[in-house]
C-alpha atoms as a PDB file:
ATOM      1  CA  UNK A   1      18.153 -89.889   6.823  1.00  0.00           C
ATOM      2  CA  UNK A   2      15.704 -89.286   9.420  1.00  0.00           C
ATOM      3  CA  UNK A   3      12.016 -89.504   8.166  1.00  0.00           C
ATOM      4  CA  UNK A   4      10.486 -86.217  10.431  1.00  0.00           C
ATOM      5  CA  UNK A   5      10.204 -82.959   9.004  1.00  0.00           C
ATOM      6  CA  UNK A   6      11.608 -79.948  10.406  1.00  0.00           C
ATOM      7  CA  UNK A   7       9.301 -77.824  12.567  1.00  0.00           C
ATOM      8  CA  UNK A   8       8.622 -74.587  11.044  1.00  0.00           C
ATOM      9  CA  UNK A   9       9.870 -71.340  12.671  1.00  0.00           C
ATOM     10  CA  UNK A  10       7.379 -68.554  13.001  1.00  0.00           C
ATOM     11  CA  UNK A  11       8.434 -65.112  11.831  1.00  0.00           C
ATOM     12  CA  UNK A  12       7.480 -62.909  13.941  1.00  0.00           C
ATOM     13  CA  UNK A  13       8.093 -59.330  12.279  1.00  0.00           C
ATOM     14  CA  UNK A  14       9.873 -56.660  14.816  1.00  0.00           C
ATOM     15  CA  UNK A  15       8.486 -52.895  14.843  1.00  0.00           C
ATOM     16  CA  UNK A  16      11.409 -51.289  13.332  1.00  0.00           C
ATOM     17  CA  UNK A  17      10.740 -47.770  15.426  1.00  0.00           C
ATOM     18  CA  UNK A  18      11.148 -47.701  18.989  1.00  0.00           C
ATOM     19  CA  UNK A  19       8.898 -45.929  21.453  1.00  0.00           C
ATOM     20  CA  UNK A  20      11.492 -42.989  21.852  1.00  0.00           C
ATOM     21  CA  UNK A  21      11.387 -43.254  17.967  1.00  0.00           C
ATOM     22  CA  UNK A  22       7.627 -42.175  18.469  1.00  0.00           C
ATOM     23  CA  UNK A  23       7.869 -39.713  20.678  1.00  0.00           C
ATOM     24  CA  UNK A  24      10.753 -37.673  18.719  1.00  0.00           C
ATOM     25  CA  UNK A  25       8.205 -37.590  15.602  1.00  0.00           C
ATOM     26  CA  UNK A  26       5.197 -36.480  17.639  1.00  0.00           C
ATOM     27  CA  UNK A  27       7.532 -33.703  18.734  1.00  0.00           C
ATOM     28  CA  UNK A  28       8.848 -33.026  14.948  1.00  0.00           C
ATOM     29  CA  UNK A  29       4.811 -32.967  14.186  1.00  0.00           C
ATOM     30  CA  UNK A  30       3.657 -30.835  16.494  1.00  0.00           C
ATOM     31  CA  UNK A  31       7.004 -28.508  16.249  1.00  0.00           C
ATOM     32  CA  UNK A  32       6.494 -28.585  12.303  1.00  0.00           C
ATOM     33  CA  UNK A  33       2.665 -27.219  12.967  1.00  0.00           C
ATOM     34  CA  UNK A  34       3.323 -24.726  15.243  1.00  0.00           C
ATOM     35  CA  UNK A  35       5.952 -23.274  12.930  1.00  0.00           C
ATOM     36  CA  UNK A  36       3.543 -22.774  10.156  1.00  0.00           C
ATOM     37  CA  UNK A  37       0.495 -21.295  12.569  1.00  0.00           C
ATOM     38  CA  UNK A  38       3.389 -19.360  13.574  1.00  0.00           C
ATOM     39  CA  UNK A  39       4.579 -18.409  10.060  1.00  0.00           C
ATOM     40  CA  UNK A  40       0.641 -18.226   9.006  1.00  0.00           C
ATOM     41  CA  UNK A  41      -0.291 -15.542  12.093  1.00  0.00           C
ATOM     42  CA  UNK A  42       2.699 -13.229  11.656  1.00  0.00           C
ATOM     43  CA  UNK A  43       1.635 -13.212   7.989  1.00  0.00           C
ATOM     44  CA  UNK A  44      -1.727 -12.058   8.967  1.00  0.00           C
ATOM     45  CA  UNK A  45      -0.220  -9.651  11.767  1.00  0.00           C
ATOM     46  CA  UNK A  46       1.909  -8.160   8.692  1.00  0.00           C
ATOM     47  CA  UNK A  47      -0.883  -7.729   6.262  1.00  0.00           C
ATOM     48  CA  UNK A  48      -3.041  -6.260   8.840  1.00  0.00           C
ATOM     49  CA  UNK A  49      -3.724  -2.044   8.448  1.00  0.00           C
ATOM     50  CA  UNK A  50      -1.648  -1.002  11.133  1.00  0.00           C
ATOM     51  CA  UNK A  51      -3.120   2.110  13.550  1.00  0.00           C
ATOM     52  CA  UNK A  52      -6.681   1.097  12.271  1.00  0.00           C
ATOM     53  CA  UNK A  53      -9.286   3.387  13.118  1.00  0.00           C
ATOM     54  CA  UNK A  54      -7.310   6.586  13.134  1.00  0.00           C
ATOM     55  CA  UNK A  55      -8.533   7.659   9.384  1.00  0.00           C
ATOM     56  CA  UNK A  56      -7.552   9.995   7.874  1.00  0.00           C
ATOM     57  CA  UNK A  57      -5.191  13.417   8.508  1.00  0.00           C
ATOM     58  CA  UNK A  58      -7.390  15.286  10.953  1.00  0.00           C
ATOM     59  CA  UNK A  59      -5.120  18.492  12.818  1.00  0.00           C
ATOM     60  CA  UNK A  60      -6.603  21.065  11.366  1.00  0.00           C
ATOM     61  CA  UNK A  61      -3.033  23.180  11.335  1.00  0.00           C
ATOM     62  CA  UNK A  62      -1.699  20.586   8.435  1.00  0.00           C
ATOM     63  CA  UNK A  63      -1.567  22.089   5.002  1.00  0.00           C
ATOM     64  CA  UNK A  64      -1.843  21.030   1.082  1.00  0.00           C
ATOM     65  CA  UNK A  65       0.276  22.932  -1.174  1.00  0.00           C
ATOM     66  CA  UNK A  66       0.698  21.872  -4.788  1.00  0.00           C
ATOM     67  CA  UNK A  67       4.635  22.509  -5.349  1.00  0.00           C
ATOM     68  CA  UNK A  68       6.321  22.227  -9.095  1.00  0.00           C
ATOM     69  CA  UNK A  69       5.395  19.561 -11.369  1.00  0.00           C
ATOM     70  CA  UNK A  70       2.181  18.681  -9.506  1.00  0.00           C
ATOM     71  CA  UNK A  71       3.638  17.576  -6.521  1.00  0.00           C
ATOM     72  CA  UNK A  72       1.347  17.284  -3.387  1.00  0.00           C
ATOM     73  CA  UNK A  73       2.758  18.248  -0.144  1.00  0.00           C
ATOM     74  CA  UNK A  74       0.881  17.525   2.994  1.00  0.00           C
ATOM     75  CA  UNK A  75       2.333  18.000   6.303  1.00  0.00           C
ATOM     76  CA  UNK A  76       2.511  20.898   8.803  1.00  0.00           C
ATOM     77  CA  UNK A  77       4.008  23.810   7.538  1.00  0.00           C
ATOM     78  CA  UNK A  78       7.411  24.014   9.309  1.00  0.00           C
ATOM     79  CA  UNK A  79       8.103  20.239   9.222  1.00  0.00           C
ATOM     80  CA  UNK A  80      11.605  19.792   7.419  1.00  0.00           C
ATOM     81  CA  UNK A  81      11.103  16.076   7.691  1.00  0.00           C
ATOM     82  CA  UNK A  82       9.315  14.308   4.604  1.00  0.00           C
ATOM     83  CA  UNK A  83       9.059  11.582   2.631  1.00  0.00           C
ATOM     84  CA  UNK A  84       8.348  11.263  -0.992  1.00  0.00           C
ATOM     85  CA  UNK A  85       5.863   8.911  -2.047  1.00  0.00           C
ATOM     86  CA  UNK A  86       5.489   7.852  -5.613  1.00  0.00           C
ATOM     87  CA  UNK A  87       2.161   5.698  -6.697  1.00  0.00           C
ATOM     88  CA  UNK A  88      -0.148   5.097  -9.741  1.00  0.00           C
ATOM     89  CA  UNK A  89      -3.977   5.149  -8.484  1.00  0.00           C
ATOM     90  CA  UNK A  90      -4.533   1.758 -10.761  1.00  0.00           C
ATOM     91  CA  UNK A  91      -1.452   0.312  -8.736  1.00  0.00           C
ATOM     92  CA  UNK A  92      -3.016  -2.348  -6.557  1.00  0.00           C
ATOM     93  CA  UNK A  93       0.253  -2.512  -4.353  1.00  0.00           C
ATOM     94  CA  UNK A  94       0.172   1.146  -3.658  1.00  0.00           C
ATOM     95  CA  UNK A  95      -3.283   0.388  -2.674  1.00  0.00           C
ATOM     96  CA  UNK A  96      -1.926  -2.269  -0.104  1.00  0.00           C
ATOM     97  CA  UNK A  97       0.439   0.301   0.817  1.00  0.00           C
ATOM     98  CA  UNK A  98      -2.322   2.670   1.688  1.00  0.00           C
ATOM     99  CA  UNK A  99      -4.240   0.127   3.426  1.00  0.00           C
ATOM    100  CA  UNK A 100      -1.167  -1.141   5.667  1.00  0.00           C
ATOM    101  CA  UNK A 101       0.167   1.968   6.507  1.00  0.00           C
ATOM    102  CA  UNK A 102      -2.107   5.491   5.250  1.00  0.00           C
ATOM    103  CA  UNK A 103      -3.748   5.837   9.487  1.00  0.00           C
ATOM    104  CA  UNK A 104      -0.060   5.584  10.399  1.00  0.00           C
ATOM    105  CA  UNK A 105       1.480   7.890   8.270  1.00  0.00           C
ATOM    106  CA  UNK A 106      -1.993  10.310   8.576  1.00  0.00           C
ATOM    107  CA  UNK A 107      -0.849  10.389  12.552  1.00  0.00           C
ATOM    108  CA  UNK A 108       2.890  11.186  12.162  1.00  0.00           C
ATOM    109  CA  UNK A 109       2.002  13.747   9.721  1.00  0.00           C
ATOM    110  CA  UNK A 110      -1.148  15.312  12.191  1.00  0.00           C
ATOM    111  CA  UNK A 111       1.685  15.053  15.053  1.00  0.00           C
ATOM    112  CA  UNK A 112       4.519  16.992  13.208  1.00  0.00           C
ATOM    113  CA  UNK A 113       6.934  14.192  13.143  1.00  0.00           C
ATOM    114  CA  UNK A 114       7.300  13.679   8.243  1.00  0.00           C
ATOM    115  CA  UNK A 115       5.226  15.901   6.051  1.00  0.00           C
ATOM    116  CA  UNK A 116       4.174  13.726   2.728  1.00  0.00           C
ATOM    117  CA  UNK A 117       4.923  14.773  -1.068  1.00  0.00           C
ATOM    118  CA  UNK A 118       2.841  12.790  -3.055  1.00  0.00           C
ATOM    119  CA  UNK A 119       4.246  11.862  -6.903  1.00  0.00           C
ATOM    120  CA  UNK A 120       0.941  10.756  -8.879  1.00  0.00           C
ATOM    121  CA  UNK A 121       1.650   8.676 -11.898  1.00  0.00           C
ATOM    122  CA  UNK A 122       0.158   7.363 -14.909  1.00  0.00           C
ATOM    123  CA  UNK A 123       1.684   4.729 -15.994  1.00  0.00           C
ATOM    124  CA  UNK A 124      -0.590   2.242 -15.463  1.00  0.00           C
ATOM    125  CA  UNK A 125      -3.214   4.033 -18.146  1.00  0.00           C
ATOM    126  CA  UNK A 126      -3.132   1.330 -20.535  1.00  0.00           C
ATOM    127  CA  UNK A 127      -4.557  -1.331 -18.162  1.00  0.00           C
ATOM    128  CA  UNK A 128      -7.379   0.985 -17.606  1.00  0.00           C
ATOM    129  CA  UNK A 129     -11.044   0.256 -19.200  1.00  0.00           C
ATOM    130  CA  UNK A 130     -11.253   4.025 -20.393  1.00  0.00           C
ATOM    131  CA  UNK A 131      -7.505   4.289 -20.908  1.00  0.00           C
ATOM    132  CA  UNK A 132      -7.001   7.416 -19.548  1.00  0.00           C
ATOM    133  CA  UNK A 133      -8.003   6.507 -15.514  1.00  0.00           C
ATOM    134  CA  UNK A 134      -4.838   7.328 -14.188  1.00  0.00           C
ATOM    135  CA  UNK A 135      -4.343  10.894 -15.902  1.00  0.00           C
ATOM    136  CA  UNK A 136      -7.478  11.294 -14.701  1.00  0.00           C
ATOM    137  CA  UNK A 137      -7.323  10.190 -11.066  1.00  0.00           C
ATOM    138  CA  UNK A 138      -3.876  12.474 -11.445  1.00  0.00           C
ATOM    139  CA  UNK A 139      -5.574  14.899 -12.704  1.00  0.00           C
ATOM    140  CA  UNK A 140      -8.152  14.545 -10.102  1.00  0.00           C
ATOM    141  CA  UNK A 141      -5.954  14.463  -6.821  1.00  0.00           C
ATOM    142  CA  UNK A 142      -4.760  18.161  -8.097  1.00  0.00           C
ATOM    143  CA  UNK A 143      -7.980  19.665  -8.269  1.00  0.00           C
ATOM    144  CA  UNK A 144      -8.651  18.392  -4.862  1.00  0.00           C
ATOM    145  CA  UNK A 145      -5.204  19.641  -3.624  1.00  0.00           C
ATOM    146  CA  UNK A 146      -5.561  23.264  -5.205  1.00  0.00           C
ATOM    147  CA  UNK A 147      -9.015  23.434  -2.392  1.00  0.00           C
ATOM    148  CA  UNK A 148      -6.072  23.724   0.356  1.00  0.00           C
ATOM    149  CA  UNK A 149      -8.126  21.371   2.656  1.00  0.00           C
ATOM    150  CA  UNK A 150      -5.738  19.263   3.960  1.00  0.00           C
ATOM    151  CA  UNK A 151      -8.351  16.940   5.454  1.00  0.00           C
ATOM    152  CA  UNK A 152     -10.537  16.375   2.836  1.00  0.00           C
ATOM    153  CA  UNK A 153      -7.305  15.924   0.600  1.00  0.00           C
ATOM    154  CA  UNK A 154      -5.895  12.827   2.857  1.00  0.00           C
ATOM    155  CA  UNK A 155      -9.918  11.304   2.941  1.00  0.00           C
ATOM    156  CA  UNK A 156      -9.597  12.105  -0.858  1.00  0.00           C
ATOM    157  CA  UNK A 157      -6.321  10.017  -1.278  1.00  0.00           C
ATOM    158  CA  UNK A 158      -7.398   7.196   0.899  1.00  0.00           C
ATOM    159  CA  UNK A 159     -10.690   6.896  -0.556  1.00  0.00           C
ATOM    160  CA  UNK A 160      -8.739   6.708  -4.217  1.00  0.00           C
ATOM    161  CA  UNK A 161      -7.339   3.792  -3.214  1.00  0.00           C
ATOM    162  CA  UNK A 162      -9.492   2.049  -0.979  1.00  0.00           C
ATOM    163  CA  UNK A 163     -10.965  -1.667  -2.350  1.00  0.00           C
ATOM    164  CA  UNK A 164     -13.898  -0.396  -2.501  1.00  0.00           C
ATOM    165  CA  UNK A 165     -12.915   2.247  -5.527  1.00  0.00           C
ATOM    166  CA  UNK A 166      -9.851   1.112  -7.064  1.00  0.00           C
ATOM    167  CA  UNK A 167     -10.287  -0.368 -10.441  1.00  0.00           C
ATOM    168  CA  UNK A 168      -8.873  -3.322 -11.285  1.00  0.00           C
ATOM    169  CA  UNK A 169      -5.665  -3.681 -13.810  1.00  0.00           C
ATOM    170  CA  UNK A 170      -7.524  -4.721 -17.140  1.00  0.00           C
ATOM    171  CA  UNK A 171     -10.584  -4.796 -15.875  1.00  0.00           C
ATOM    172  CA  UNK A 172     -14.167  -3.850 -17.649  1.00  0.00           C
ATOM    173  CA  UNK A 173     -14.906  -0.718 -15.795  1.00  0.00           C
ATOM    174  CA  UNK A 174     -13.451   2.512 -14.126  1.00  0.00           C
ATOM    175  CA  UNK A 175     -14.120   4.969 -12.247  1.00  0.00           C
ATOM    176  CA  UNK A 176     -15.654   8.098 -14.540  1.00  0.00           C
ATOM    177  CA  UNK A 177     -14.989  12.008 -13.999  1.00  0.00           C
ATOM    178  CA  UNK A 178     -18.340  12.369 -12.305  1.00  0.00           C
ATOM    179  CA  UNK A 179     -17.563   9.334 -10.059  1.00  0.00           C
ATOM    180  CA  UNK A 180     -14.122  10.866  -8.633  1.00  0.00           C
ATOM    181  CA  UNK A 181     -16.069  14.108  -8.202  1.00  0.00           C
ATOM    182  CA  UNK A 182     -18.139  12.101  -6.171  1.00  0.00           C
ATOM    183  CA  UNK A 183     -15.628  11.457  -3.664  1.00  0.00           C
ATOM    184  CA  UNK A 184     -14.049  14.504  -3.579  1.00  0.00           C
ATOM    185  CA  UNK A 185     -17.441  16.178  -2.418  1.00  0.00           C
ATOM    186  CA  UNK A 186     -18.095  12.865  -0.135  1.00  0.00           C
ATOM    187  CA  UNK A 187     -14.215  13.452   1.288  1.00  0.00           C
ATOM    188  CA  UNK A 188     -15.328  17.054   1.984  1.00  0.00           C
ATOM    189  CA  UNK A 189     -14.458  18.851  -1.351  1.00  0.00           C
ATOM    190  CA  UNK A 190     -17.053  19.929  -2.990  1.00  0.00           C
ATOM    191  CA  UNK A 191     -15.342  22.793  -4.501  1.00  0.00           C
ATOM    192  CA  UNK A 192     -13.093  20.415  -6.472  1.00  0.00           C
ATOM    193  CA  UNK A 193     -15.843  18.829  -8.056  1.00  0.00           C
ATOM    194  CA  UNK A 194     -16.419  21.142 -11.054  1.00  0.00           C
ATOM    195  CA  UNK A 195     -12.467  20.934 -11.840  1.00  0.00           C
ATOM    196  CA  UNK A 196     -12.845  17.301 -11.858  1.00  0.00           C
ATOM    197  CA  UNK A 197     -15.970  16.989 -13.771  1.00  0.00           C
ATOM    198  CA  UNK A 198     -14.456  19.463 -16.630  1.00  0.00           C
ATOM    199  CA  UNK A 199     -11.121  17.594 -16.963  1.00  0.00           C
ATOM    200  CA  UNK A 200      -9.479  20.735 -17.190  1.00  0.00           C
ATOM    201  CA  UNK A 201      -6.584  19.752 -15.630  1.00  0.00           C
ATOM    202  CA  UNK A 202      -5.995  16.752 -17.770  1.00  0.00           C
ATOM    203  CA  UNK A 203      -3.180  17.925 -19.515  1.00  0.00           C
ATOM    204  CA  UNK A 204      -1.246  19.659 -17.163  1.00  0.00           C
ATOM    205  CA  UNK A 205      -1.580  16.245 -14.965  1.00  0.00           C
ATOM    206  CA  UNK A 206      -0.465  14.192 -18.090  1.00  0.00           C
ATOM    207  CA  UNK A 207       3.142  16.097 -18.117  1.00  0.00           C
ATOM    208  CA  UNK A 208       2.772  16.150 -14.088  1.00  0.00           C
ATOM    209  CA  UNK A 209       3.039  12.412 -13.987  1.00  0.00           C
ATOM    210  CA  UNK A 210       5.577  12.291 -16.436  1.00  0.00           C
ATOM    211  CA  UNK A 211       8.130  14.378 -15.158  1.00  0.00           C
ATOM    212  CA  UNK A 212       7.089  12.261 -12.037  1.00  0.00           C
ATOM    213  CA  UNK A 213       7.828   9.074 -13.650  1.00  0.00           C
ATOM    214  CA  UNK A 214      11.301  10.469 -14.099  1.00  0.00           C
ATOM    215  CA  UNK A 215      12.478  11.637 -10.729  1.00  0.00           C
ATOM    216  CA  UNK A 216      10.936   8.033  -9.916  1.00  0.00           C
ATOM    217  CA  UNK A 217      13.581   6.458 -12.178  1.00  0.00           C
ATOM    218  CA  UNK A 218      16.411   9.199 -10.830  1.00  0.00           C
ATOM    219  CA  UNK A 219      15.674   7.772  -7.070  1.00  0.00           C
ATOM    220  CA  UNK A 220      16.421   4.343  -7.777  1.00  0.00           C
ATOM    221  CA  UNK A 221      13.267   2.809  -7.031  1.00  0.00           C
ATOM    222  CA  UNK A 222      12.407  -0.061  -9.438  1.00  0.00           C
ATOM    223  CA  UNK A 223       8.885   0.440  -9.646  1.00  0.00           C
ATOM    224  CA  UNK A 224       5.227   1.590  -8.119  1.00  0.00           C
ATOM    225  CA  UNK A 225       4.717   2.241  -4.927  1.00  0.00           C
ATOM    226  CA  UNK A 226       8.179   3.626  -4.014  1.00  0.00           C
ATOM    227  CA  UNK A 227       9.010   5.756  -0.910  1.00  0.00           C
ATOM    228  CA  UNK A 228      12.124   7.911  -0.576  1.00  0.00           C
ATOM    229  CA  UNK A 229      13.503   9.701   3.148  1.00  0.00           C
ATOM    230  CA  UNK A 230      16.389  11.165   2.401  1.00  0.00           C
ATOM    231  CA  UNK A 231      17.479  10.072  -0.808  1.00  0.00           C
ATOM    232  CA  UNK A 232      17.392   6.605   0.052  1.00  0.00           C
ATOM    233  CA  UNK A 233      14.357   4.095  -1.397  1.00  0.00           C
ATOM    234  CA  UNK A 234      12.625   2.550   1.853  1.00  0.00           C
ATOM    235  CA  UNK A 235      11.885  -1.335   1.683  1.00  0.00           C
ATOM    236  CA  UNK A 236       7.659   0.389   2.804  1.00  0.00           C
ATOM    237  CA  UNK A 237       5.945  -3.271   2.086  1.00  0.00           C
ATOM    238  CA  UNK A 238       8.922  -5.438   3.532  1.00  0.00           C
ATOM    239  CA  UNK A 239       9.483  -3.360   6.453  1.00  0.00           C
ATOM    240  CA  UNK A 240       6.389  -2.415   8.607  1.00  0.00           C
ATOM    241  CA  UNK A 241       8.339  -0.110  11.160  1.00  0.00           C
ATOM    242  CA  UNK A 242       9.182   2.194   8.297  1.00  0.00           C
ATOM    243  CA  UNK A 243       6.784   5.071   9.081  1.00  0.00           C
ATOM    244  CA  UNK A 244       8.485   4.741  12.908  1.00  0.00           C
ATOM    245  CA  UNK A 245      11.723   4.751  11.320  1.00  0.00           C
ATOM    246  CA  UNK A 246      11.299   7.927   9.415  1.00  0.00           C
ATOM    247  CA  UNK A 247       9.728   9.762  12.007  1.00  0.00           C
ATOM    248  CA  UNK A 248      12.760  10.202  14.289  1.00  0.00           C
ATOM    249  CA  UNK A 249      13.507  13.366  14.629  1.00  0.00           C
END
């Protein structure tokens, strides 16, 4: 048996990814990233108010009528084409609705192409600090509608939902009588104001938003906001060409 001792063999570990093996991940990497800036951005593009800085209706020819069970039409008065629109004021995804797409819709309806019936509900009262907010905001919108200014009614209705007035769903504070009066005479009607203050129309808006709550339910909708062209519910916070859609003649 021979006395010397075997020389020891080094182990020399071997990367176990190639250079192309590199490369092909740096791709995947920079492929995976610009899929979610991608994803991220179109978000934002979809959330963003589309036609910003148009405002509010503003052709002085458009109209507000009040038609049975408080319904509030506003369009030109020989447009055939419109779209019914059913939302709760404490509804905080009618309120995204109104952000996204109220300057687009107030444009189609200046330019003839949908007039807008507007279905006020109350649904949402119980999540209200006073309990009655809705009603009242219902209540509100009609006393506003019965001036027969068109403009100040679509300022009225955007300002009702805007973040900066919208109460929050269970929250500790609403808006009061005399602070919806406010923005009726800040939207330009200041003959509403009284009607508002008074409640008077309370009741009348109560059974208003109920029989409103029902022809929601006949249309198929599932819920608050809802739009309906022609019998048929439009997808209005999946789709964001809907107000183009609608307003082909």
């Amino acid at each position: 048996m021979s006395s010397k001792k075997p020389k020891s063999v080094k182990y020399n570990p071997q990367p176990t990814s190639s250079k192309t093996t590199y490369i092909i991940g740096g791709l995947a990497i920079v492929v995976i990233a610009a899929l979610v800036i991608g994803g991220i951005l179109l978000t934002k593009n979809n959330d963003e108010a589309r036609n910003a800085g148009y405002g509010a209706v503003r052709n002085p020819a458009v109209q507000v009528t009040t038609e049975d069970a408080g319904v509030v039409r506003l369009g030109l008065p020989d447009v055939t084409n419109a779209i019914d629109v059913f939302e709760d004021p404490m509804c905080p995804f009618c309120a995204q609705l109104e952000e996204k797409h109220g300057q687009e819709v107030a444009q189609a309806v200046d330019e003839g192409k949908i007039a807008v019936r507007y279905h006020v509900l109350n649904f949402l009262d119980r999540l209200s600090a006073s309990g009655d907010y809705s009603t009242r905001a219902v209540a509100a919108s009609q006393c506003v509608a019965q001036t027969g200014d068109a403009i100040a009614y679509s300022a009225f209705h955007g300002e009702l939902f805007s973040p900066d007035n919208q109460p929050a769903e269970k929250g500790k504070s609403d808006l009061s009588n005399d602070d919806l009066a406010r923005l009726a005479k800040d939207a330009g009607a200041e003959s509403a104001t009284s009607c508002i203050t008074s409640g008077e129309r309370m009741e009348q808006a109560a059974a208003d938003a109920e029989t409103g709550r029902q022809a929601l339910s006949a249309s198929g909708a599932t819920g608050t906001p809802a739009v309906v062209h022609n019998g048929a519910v439009i997808d209005a916070l999946g789709n964001p060409s809907w107000v183009a859609e609608v307003s082909q003649p």
